[in-house]
C-alpha atoms as a PDB file:
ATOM      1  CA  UNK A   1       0.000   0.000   0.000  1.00  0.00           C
ATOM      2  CA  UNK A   2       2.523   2.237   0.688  1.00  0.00           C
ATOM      3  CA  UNK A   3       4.848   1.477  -2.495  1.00  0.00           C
ATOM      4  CA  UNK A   4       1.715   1.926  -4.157  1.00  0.00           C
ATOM      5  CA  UNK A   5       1.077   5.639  -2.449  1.00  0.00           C
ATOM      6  CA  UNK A   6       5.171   6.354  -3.451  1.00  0.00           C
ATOM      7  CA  UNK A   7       4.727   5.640  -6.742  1.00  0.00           C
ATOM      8  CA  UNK A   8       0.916   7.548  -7.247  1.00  0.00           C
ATOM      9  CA  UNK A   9       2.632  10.679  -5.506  1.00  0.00           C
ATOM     10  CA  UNK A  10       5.768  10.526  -7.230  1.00  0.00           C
ATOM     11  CA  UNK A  11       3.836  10.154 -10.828  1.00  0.00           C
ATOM     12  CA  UNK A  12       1.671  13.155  -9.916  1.00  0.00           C
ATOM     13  CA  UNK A  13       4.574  15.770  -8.606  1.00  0.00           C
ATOM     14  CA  UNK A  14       6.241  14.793 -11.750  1.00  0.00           C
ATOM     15  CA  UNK A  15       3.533  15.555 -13.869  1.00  0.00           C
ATOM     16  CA  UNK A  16       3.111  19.056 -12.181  1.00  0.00           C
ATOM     17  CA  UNK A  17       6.179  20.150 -12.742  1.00  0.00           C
ATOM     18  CA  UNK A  18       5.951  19.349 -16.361  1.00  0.00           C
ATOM     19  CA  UNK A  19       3.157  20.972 -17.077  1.00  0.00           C
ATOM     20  CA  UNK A  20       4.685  24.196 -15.708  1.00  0.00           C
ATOM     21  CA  UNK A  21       7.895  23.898 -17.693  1.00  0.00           C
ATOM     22  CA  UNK A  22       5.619  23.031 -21.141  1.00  0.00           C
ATOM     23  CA  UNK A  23       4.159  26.763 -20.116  1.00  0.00           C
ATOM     24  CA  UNK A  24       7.924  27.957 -19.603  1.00  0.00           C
ATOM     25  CA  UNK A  25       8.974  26.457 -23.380  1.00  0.00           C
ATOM     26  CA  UNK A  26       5.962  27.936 -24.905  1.00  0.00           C
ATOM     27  CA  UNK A  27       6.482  30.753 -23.872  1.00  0.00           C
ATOM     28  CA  UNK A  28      10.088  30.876 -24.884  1.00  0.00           C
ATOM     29  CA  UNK A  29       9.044  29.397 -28.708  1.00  0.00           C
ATOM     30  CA  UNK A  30       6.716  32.754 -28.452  1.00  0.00           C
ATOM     31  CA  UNK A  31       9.235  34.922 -27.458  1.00  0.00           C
ATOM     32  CA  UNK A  32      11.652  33.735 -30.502  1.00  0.00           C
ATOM     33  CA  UNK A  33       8.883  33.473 -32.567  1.00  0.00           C
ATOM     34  CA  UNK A  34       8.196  37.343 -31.737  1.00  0.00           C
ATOM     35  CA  UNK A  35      12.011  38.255 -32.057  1.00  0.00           C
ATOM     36  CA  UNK A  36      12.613  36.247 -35.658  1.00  0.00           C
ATOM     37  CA  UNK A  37       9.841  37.905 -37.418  1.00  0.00           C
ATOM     38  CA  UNK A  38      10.801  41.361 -35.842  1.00  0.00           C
ATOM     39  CA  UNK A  39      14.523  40.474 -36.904  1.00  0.00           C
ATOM     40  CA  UNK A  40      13.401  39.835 -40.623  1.00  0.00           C
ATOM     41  CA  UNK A  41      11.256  42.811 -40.471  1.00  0.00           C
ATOM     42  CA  UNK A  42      14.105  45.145 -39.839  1.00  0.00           C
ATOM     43  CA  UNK A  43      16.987  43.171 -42.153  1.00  0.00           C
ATOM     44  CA  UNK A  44      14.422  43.730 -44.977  1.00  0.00           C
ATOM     45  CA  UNK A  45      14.284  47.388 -44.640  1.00  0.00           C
ATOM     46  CA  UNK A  46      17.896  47.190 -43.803  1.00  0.00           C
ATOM     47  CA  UNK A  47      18.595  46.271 -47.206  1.00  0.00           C
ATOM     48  CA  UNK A  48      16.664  48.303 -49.239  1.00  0.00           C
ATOM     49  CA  UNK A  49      18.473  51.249 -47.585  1.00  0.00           C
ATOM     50  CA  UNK A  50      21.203  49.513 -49.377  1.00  0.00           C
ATOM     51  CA  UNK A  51      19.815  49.137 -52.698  1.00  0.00           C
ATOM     52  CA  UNK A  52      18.984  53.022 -52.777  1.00  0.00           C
ATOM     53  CA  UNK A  53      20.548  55.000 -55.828  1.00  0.00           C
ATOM     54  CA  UNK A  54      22.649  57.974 -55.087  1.00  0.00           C
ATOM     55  CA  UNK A  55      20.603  61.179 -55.308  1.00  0.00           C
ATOM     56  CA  UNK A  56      23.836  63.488 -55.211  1.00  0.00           C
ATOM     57  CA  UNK A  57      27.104  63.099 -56.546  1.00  0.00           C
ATOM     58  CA  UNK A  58      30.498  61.758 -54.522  1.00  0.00           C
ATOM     59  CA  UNK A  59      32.022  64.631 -52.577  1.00  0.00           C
ATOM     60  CA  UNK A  60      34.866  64.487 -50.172  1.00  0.00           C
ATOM     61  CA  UNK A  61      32.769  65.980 -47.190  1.00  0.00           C
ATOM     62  CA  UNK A  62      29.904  63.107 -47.635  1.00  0.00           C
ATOM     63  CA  UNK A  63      32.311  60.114 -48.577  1.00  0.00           C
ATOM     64  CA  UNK A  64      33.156  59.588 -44.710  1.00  0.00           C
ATOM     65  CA  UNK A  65      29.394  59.369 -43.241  1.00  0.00           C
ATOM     66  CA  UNK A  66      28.639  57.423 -46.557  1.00  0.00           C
ATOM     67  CA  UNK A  67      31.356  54.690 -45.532  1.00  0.00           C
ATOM     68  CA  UNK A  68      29.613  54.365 -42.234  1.00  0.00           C
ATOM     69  CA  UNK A  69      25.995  54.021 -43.912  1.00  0.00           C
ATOM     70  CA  UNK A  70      27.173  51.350 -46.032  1.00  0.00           C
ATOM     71  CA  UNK A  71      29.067  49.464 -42.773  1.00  0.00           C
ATOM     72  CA  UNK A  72      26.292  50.089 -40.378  1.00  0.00           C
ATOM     73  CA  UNK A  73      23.677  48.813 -43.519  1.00  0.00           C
ATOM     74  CA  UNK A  74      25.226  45.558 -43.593  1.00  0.00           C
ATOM     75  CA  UNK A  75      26.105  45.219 -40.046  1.00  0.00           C
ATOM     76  CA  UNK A  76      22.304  45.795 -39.353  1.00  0.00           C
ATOM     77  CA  UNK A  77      21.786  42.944 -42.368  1.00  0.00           C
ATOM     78  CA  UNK A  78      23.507  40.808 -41.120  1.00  0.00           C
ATOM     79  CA  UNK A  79      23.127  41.079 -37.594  1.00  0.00           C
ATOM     80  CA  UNK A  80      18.998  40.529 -38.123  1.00  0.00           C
ATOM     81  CA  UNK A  81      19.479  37.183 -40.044  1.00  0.00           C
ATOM     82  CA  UNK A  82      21.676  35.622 -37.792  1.00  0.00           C
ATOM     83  CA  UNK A  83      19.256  36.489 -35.019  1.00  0.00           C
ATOM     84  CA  UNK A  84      16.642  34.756 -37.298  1.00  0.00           C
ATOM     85  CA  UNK A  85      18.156  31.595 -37.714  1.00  0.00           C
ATOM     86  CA  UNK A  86      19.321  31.794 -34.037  1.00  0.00           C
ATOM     87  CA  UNK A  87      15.841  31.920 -33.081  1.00  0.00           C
ATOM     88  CA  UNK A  88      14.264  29.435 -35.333  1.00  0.00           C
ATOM     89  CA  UNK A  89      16.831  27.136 -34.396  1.00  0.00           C
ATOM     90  CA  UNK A  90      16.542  27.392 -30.930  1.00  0.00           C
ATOM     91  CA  UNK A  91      12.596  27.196 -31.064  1.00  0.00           C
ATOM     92  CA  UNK A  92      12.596  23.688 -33.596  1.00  0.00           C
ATOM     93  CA  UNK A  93      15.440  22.257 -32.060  1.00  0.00           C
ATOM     94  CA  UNK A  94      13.874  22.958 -28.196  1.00  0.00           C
ATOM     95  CA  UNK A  95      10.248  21.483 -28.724  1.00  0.00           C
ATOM     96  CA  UNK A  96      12.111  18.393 -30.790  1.00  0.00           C
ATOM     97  CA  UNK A  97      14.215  17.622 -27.477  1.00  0.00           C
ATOM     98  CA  UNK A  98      11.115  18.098 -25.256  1.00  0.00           C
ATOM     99  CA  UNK A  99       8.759  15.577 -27.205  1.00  0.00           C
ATOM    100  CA  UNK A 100      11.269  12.843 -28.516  1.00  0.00           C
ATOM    101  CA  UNK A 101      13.482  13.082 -25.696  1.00  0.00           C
ATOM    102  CA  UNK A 102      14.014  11.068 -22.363  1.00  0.00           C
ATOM    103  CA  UNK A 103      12.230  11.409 -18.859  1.00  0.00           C
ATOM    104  CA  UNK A 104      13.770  15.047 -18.234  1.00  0.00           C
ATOM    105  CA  UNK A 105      13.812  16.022 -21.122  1.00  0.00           C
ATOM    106  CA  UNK A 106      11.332  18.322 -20.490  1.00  0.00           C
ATOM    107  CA  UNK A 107      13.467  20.301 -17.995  1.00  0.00           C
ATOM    108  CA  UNK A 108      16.831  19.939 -19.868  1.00  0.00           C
ATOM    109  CA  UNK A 109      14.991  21.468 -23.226  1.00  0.00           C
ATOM    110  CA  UNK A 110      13.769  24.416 -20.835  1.00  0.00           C
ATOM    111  CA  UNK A 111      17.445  24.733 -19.430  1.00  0.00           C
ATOM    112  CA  UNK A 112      18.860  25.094 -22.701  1.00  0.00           C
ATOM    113  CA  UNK A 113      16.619  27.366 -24.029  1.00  0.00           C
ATOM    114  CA  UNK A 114      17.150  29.597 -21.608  1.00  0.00           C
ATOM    115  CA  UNK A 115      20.357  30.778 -22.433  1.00  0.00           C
ATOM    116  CA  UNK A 116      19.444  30.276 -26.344  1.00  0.00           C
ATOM    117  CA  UNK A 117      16.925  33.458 -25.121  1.00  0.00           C
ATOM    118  CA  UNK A 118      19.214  34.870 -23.796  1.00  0.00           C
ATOM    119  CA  UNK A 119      21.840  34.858 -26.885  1.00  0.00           C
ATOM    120  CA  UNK A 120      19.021  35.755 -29.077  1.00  0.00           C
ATOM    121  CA  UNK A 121      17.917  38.776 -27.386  1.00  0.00           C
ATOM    122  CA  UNK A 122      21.512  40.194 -27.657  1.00  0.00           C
ATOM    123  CA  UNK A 123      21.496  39.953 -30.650  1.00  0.00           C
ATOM    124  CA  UNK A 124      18.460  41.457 -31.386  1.00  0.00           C
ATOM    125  CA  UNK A 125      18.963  44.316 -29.405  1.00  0.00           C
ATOM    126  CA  UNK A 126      22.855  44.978 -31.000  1.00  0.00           C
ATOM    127  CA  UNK A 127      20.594  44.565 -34.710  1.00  0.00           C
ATOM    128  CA  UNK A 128      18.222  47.751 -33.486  1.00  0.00           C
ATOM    129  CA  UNK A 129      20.870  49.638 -32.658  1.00  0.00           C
ATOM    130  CA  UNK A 130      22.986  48.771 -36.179  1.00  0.00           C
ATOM    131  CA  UNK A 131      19.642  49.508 -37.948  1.00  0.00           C
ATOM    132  CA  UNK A 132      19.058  52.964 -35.481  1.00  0.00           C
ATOM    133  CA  UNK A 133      22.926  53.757 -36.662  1.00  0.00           C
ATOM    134  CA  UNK A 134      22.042  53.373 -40.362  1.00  0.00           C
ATOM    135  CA  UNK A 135      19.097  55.789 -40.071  1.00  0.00           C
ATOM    136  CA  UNK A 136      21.216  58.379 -39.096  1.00  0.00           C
ATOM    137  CA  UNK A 137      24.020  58.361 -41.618  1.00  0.00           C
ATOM    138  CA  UNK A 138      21.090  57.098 -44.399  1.00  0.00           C
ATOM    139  CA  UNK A 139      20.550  61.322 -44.365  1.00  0.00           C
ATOM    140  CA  UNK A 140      24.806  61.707 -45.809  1.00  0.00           C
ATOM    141  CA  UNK A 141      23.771  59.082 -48.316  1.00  0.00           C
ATOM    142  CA  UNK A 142      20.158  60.155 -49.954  1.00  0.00           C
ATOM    143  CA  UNK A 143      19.548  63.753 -48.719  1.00  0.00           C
ATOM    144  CA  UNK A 144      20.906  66.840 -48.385  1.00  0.00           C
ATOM    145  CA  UNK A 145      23.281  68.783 -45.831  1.00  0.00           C
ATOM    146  CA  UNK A 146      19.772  70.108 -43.639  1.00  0.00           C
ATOM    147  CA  UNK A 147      18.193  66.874 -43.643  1.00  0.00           C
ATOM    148  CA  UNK A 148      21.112  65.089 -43.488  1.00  0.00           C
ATOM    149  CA  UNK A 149      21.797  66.013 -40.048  1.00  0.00           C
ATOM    150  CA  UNK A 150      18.203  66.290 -39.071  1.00  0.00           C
ATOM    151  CA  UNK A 151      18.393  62.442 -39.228  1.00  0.00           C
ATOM    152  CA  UNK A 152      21.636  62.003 -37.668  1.00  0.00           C
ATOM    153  CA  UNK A 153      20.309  63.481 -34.320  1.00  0.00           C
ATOM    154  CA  UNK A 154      16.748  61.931 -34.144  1.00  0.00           C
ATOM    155  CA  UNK A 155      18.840  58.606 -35.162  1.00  0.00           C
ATOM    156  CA  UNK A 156      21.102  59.391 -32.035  1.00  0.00           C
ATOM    157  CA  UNK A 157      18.165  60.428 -30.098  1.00  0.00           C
ATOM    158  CA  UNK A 158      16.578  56.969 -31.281  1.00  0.00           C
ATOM    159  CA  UNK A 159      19.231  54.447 -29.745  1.00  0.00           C
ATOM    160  CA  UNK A 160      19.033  56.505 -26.306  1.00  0.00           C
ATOM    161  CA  UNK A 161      15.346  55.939 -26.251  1.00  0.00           C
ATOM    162  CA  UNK A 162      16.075  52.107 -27.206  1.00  0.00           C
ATOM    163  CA  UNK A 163      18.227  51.900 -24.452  1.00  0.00           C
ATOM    164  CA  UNK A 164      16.358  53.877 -21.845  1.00  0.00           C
ATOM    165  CA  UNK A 165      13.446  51.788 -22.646  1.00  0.00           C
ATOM    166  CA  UNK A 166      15.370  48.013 -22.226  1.00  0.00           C
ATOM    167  CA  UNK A 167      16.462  49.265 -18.974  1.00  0.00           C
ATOM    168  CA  UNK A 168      13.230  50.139 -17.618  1.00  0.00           C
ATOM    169  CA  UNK A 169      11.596  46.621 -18.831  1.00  0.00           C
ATOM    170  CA  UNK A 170      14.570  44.856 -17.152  1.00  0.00           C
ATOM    171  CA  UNK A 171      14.064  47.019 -13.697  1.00  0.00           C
ATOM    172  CA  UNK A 172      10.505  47.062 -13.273  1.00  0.00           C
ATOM    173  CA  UNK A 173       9.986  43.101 -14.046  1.00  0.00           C
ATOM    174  CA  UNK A 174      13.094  42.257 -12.229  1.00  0.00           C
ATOM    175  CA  UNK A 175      12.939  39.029 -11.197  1.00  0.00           C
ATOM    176  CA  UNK A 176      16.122  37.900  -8.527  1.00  0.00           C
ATOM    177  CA  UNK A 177      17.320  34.391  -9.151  1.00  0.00           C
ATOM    178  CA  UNK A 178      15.879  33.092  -5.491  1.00  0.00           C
ATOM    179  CA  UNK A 179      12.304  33.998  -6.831  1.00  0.00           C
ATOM    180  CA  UNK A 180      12.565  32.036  -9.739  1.00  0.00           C
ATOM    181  CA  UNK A 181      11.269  28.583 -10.374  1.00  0.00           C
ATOM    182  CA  UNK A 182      13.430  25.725 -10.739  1.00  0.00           C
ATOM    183  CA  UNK A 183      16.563  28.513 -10.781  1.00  0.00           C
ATOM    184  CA  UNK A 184      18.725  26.880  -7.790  1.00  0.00           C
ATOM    185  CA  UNK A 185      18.703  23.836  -5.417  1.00  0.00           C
ATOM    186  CA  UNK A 186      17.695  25.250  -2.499  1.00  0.00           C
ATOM    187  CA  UNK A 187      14.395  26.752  -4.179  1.00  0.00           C
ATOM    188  CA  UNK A 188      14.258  23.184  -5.983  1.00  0.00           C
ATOM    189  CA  UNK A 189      14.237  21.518  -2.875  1.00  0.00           C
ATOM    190  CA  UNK A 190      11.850  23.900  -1.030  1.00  0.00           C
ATOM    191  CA  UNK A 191       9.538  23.544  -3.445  1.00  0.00           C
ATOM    192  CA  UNK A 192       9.612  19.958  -3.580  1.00  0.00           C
ATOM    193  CA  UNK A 193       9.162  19.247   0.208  1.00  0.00           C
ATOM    194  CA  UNK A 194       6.332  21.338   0.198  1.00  0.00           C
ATOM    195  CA  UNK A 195       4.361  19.986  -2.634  1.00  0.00           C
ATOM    196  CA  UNK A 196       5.579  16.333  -1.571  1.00  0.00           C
ATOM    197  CA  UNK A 197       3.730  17.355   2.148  1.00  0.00           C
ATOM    198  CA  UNK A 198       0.673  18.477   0.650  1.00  0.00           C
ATOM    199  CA  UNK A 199       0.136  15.190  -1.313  1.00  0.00           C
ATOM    200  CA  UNK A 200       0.747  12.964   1.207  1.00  0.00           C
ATOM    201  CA  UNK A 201      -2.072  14.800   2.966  1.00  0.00           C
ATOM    202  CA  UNK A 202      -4.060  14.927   0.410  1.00  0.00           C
ATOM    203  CA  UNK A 203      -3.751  10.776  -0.142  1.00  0.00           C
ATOM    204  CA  UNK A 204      -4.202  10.121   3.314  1.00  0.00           C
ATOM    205  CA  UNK A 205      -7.932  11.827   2.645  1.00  0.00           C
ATOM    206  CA  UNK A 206      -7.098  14.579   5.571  1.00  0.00           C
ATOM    207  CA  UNK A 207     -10.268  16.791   5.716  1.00  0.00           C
ATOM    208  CA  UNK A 208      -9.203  20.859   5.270  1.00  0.00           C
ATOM    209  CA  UNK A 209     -10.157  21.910   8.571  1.00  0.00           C
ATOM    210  CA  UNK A 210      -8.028  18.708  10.559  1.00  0.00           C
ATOM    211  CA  UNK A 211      -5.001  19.879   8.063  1.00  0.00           C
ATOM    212  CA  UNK A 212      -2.793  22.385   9.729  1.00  0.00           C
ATOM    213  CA  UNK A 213      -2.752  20.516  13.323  1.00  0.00           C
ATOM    214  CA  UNK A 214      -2.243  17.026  11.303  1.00  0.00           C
ATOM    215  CA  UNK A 215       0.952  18.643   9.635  1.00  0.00           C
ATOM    216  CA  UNK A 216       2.089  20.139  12.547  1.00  0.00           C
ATOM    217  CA  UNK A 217       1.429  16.712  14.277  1.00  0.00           C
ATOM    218  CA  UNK A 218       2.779  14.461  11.634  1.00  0.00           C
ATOM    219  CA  UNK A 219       5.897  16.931  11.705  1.00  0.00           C
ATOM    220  CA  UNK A 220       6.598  16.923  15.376  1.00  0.00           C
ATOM    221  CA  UNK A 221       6.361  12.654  15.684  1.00  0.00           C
ATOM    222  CA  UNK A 222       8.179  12.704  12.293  1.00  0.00           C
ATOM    223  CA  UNK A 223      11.070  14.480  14.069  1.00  0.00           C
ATOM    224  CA  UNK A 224      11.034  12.192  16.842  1.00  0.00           C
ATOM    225  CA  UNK A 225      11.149   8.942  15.123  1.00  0.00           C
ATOM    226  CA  UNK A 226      13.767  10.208  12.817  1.00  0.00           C
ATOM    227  CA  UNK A 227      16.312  10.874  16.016  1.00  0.00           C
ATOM    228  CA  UNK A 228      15.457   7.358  16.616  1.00  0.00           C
ATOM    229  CA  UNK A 229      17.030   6.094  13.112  1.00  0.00           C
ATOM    230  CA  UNK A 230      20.077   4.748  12.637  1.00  0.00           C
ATOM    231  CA  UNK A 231      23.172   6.098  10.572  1.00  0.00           C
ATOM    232  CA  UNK A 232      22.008   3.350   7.707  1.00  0.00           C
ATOM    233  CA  UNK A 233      18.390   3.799   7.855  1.00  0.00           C
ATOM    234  CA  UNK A 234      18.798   7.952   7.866  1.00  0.00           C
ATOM    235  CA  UNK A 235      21.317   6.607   4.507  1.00  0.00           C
ATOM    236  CA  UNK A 236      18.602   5.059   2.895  1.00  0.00           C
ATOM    237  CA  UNK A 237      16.009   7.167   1.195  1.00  0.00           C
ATOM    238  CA  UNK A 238      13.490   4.009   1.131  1.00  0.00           C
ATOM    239  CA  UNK A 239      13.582   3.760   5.447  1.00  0.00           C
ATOM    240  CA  UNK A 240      12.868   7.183   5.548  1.00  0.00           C
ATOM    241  CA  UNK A 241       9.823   7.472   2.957  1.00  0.00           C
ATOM    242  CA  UNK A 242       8.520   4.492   5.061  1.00  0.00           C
ATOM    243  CA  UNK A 243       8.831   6.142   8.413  1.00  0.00           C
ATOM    244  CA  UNK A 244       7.598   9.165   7.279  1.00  0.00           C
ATOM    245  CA  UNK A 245       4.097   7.484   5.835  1.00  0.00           C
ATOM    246  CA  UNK A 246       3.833   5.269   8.675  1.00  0.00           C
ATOM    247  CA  UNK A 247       4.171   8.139  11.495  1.00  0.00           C
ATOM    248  CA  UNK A 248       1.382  10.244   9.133  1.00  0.00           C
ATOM    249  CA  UNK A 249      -0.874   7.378   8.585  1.00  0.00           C
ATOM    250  CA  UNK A 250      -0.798   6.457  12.431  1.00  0.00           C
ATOM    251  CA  UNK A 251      -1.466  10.036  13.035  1.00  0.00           C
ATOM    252  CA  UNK A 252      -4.121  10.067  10.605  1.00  0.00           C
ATOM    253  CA  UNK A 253      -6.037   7.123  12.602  1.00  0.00           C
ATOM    254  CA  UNK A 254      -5.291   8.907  15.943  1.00  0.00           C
ATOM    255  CA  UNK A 255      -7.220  11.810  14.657  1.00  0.00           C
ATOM    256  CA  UNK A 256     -10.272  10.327  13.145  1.00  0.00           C
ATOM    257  CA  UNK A 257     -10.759   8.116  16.108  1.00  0.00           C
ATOM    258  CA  UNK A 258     -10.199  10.119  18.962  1.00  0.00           C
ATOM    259  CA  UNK A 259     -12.449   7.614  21.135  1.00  0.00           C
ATOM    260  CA  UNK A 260      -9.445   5.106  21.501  1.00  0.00           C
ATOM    261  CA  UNK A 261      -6.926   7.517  22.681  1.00  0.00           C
ATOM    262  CA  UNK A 262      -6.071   7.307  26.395  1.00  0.00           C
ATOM    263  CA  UNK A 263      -7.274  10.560  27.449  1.00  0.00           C
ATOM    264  CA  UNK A 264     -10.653   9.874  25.982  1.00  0.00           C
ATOM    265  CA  UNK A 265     -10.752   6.588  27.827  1.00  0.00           C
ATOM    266  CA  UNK A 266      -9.630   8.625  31.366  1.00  0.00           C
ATOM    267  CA  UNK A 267     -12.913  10.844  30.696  1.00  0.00           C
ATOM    268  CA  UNK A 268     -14.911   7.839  30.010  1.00  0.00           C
ATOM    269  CA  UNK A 269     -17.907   7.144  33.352  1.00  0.00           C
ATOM    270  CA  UNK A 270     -16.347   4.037  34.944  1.00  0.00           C
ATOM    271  CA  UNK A 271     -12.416   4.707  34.232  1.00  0.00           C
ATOM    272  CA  UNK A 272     -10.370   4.381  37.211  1.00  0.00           C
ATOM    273  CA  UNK A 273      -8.797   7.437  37.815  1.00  0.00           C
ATOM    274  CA  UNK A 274      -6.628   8.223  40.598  1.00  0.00           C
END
């Protein structure tokens, strides 16, 4: 019965926790979804500022800014389609290791895609501000000396504003690494204990109103039959689980038959008390 109860809680906390990292890789295969398209968006425009016929003729004083156009043009090409196949990569290649791969592979796909986001969004970011750059020399190339530098500034003015606005996303939805899910051990094993508790109460059939004094309970005579363990039964994960279900079924019983307990038979008429 209880091998059966270990395996039944062991199949459910694992299926929890993969249903919340199947939210966490969806949500990631969004996210690079979002950034690919947005990536080929901006190499397209990228380079038709490249295929753009001169408007004036080659002078010494425009040659310099035109140099830059044409480096920051390509850089911004370039620079887009790599973070396109980054991200399509890293979206196919995720899912595929999630549905054809082993137990965890559910978790491992999520850890890897991660830092694929990661990679990606650099990327992305270093392709707006190539494609901000080429807006601003795109004046030295097309235009004349007024608009020219009209465009340099609000291009300038354009990669603050970029820049301002990444750092305010990343401070108001900071999230510290102790907050997030599945992000270190300790939070790991927190987690676990706590969800691992709760089922075990919730097999036992422990009504919601006798739950807080039987975990409390359960805890306490827990504790004490644990400093009554040996080194090679604490050693052996199996001992413990055992223990730990027989002290919470036995306080189960106590609970939901209080009649048998020795202070209920002191109280009974006819007890011998002294």
């Amino acid at each position: 019965m209880l091998t059966l109860q270990n395996l039944d809680l062991d199949t459910h906390v694992r299926l929890k926790k993969n249903e919340i990292l199947e939210k966490e890789l969806q949500f990631y295969n969004a996210a690079l979804n979002t950034i690919s398209t947005s990536s080929a968006v901006l190499a397209g425009f990228a380079f038709s500022g490249l295929a753009m016929s001169l408007e004036n003729e080659e002078s010494d004083e425009r040659l310099l800014f035109r140099t830059f156009f044409t480096i920051s043009s390509t850089l911004c090409v370039g620079l887009n389609l790599i973070t396109l196949c980054a991200a399509t990569f890293a979206s196919l290649y995720s899912v595929r290791l999630a549905l054809r791969g082993a137990d965890d592979s559910v978790e491992k796909s999520v850890k890897a895609v991660r830092g694929e986001y990661k990679f990606v969004l650099f990327l992305f970011c270093c392709g707006i501000f190539a494609f901000f750059m080429s807006i601003s020399l795109m004046g030295f190339y097309k235009f004349h000396d007024t608009e020219a530098y009209f465009m340099l500034i609000s291009g300038i003015g354009g990669i603050f504003v970029v820049g301002f606005l990444m750092k305010r996303a990343a401070n108001k939805f900071y999230l510290s690494k102790s907050q997030r899910y599945l992000s270190n051990k300790e939070m790991k094993k927190s987690l676990g204990n706590r969800q691992t508790l709760n089922d075990r109460q919730v097999s036992l059939n422990v009504p919601p109103e006798e739950g807080i004094p039987y975990t409390r309970m359960a805890a306490s005579k827990s504790t004490a039959n644990n400093s009554n363990l040996t080194d090679s039964d604490r050693s052996n994960p199996g001992t413990r689980k055992s223990s730990l279900l027989g002290t919470l079924t036995s306080s189960f019983r106590s609970n939901k038959n209080p009649a048998d307990s020795p202070a209920a038979n002191n109280d009974k008429p006819g007890s011998n008390n002294v």
